[in-house]
N, C-alpha and C. Protein backbone atom coordinates (compact mmCIF):
# COMPACT_ATOMS: atom_id res chain seq x y z
N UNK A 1 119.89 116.89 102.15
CA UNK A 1 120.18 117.75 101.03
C UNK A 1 119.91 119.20 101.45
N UNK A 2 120.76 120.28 100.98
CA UNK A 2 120.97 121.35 101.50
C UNK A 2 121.04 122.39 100.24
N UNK A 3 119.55 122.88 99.99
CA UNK A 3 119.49 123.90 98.84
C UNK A 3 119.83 125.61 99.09
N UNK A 4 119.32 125.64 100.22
CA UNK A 4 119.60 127.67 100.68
C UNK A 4 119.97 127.00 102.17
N UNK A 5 120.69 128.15 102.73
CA UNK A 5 120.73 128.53 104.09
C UNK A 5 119.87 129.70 104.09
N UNK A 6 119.34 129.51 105.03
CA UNK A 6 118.18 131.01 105.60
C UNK A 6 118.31 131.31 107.48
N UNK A 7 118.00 132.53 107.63
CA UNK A 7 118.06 132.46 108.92
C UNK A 7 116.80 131.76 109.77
N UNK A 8 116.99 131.41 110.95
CA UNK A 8 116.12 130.43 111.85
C UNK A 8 114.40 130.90 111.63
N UNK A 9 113.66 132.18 111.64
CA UNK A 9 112.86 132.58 111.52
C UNK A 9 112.41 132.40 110.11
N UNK A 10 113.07 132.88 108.98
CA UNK A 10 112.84 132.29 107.44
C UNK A 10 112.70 130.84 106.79
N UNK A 11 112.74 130.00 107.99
CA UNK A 11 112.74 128.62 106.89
C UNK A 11 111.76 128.63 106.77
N UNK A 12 110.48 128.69 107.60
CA UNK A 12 108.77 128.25 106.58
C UNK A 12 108.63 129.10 105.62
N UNK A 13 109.02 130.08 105.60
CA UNK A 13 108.39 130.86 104.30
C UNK A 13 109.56 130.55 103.14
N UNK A 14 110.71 130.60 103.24
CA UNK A 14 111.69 129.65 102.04
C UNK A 14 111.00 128.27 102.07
N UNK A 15 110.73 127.27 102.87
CA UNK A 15 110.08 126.03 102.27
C UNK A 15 109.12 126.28 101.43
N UNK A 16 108.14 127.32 101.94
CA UNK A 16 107.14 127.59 101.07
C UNK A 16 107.21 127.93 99.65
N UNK A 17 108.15 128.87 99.59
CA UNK A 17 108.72 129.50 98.75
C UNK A 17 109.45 128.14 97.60
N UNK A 18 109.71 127.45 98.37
CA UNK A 18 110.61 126.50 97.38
C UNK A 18 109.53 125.41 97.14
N UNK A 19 108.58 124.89 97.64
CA UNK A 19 106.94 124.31 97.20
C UNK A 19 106.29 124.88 96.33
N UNK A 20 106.41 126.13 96.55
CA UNK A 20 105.64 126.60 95.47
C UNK A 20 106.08 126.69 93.76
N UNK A 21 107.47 126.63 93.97
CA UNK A 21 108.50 126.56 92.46
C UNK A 21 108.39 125.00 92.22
N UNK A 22 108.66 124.34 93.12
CA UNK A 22 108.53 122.69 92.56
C UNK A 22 107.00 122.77 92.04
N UNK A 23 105.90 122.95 92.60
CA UNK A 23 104.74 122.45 92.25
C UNK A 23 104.05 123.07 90.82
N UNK A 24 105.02 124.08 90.05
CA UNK A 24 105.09 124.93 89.29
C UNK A 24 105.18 123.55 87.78
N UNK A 25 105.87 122.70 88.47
CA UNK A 25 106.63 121.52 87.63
C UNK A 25 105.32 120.66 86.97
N UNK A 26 105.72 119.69 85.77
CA UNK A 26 104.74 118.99 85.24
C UNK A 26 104.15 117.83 86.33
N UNK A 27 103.25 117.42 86.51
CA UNK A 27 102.72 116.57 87.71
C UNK A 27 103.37 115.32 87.20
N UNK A 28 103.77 115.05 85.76
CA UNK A 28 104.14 113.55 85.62
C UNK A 28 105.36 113.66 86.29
N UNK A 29 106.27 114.77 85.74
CA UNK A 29 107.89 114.35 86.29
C UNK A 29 108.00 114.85 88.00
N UNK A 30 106.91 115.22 88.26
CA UNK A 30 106.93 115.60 89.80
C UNK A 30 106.63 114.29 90.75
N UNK A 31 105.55 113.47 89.93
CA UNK A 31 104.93 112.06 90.08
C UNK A 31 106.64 111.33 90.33
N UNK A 32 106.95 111.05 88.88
CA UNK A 32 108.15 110.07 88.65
C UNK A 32 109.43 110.22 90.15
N UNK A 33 109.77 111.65 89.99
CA UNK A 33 110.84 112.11 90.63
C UNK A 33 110.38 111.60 92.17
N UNK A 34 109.28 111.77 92.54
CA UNK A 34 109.26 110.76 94.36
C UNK A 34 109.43 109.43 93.92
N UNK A 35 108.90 109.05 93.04
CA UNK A 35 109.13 107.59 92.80
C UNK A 35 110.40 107.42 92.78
N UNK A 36 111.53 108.01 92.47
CA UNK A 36 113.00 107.65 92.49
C UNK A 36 113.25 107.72 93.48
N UNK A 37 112.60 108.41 94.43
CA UNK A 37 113.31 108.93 95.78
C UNK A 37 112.89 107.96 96.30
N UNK A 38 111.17 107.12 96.40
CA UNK A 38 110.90 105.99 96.74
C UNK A 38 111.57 105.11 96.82
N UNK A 39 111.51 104.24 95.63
CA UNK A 39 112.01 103.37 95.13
C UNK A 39 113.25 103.04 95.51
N UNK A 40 114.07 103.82 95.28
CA UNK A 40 115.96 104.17 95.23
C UNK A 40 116.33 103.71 96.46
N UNK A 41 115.64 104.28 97.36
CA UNK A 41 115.73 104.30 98.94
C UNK A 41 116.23 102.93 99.49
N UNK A 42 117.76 103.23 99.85
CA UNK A 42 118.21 102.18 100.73
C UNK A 42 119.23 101.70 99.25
N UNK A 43 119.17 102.32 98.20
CA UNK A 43 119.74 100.96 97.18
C UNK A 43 120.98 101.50 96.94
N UNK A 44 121.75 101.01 96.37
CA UNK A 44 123.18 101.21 95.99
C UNK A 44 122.91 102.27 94.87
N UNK A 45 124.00 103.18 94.53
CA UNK A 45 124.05 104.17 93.49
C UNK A 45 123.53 103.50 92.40
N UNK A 46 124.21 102.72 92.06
CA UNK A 46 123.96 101.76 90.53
C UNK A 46 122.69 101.53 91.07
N UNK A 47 121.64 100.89 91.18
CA UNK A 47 120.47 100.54 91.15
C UNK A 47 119.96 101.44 91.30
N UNK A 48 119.45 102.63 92.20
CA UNK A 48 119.01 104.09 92.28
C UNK A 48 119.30 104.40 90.51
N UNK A 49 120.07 104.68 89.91
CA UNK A 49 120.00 105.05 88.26
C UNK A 49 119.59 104.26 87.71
N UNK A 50 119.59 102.69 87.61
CA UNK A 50 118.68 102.27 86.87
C UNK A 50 116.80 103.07 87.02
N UNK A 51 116.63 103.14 88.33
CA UNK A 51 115.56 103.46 88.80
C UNK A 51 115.31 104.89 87.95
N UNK A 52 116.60 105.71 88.05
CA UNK A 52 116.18 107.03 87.55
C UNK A 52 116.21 107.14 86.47
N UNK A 53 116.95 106.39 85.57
CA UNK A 53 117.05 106.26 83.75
C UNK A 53 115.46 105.40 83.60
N UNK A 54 115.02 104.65 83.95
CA UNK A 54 113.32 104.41 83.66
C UNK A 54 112.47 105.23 83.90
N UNK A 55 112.59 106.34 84.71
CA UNK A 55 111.46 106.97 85.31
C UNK A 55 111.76 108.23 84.19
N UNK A 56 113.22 108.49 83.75
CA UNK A 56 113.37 109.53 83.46
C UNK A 56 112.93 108.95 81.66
N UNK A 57 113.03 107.86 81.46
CA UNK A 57 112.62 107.70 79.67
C UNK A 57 111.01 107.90 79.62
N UNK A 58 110.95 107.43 80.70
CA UNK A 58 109.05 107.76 80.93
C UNK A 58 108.45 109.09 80.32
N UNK A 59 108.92 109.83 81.47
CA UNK A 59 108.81 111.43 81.50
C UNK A 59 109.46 111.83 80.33
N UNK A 60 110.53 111.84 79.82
CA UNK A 60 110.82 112.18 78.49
C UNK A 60 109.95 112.08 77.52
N UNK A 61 109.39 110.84 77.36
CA UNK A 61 108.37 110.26 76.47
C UNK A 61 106.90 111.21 76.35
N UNK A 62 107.04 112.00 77.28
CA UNK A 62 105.55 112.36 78.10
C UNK A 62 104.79 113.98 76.74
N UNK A 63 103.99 113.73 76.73
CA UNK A 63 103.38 115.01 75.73
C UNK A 63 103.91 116.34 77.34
N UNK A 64 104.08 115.96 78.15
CA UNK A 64 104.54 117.37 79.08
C UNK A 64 105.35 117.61 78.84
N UNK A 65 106.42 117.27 78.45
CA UNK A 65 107.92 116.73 77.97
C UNK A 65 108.09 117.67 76.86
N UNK A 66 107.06 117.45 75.65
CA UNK A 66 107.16 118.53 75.09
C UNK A 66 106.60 119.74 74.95
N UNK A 67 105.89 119.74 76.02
CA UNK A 67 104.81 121.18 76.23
C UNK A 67 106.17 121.95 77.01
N UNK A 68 106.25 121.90 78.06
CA UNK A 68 108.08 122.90 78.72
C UNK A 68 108.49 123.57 78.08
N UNK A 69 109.36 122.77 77.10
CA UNK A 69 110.41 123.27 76.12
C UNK A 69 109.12 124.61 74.90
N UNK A 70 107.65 123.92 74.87
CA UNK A 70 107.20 124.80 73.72
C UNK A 70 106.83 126.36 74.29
N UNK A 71 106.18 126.09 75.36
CA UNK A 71 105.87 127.15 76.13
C UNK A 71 106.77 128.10 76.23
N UNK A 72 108.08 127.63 76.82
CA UNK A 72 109.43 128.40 77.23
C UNK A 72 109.74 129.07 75.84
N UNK A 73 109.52 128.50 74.59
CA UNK A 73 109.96 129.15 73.66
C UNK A 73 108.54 130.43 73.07
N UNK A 74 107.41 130.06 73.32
CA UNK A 74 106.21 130.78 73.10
C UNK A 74 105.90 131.63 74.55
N UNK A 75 106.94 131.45 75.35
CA UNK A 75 107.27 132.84 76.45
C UNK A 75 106.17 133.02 76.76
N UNK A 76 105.12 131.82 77.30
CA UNK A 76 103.88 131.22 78.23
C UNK A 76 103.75 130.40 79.48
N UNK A 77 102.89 130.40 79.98
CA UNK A 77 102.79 128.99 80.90
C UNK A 77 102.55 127.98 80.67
N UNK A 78 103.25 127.06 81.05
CA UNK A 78 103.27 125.65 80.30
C UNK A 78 101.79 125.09 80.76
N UNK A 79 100.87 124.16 79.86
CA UNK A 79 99.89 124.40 80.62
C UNK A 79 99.79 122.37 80.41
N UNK A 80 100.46 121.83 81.66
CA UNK A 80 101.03 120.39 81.78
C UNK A 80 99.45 119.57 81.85
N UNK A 81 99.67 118.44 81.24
CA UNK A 81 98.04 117.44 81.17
C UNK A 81 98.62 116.46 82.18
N UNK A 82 100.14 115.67 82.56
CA UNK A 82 100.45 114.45 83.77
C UNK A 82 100.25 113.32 82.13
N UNK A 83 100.68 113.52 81.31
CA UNK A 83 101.25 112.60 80.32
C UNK A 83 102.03 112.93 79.19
């Protein structure tokens, strides 16, 4: 998977750069989302989405789930609990 091109000297500090925005994320759906990548691994499209429609009703379900959306609207930092 191929998010930026950078020149040869810039990729650690863009990886970094792009670690540091993921880890920004709620720990549950950061949790779930390797688990798809886990899990999925090796499986046919169709089974990989079953995998990701469970992980993703999870995380939906999650009190982080609705902290995001409240924060973003109270123009704060979301301040995520991983449920």
């Amino acid at each position: 998977m191929i998010n930026r091109v950078v020149e040869p000297g810039a990729v650690l500090s863009a990886a970094l750069e792009m670690a540091e925005q993921i880890a920004l994320g709620g720990p549950l759906a950061l949790t779930k989302a390797k688990e798809v990548i886990v899990r999925s691994n090796g499986l046919s499209i169709e089974e990989a989405f079953v995998i990701e429609s469970e992980c993703s009703r999870e995380v939906g379900r999650s009190k982080d789930a609705r902290e995001g959306p409240r924060a973003f609207m109270e123009k704060r930092a979301p301040k995520f609990v991983g449920r």
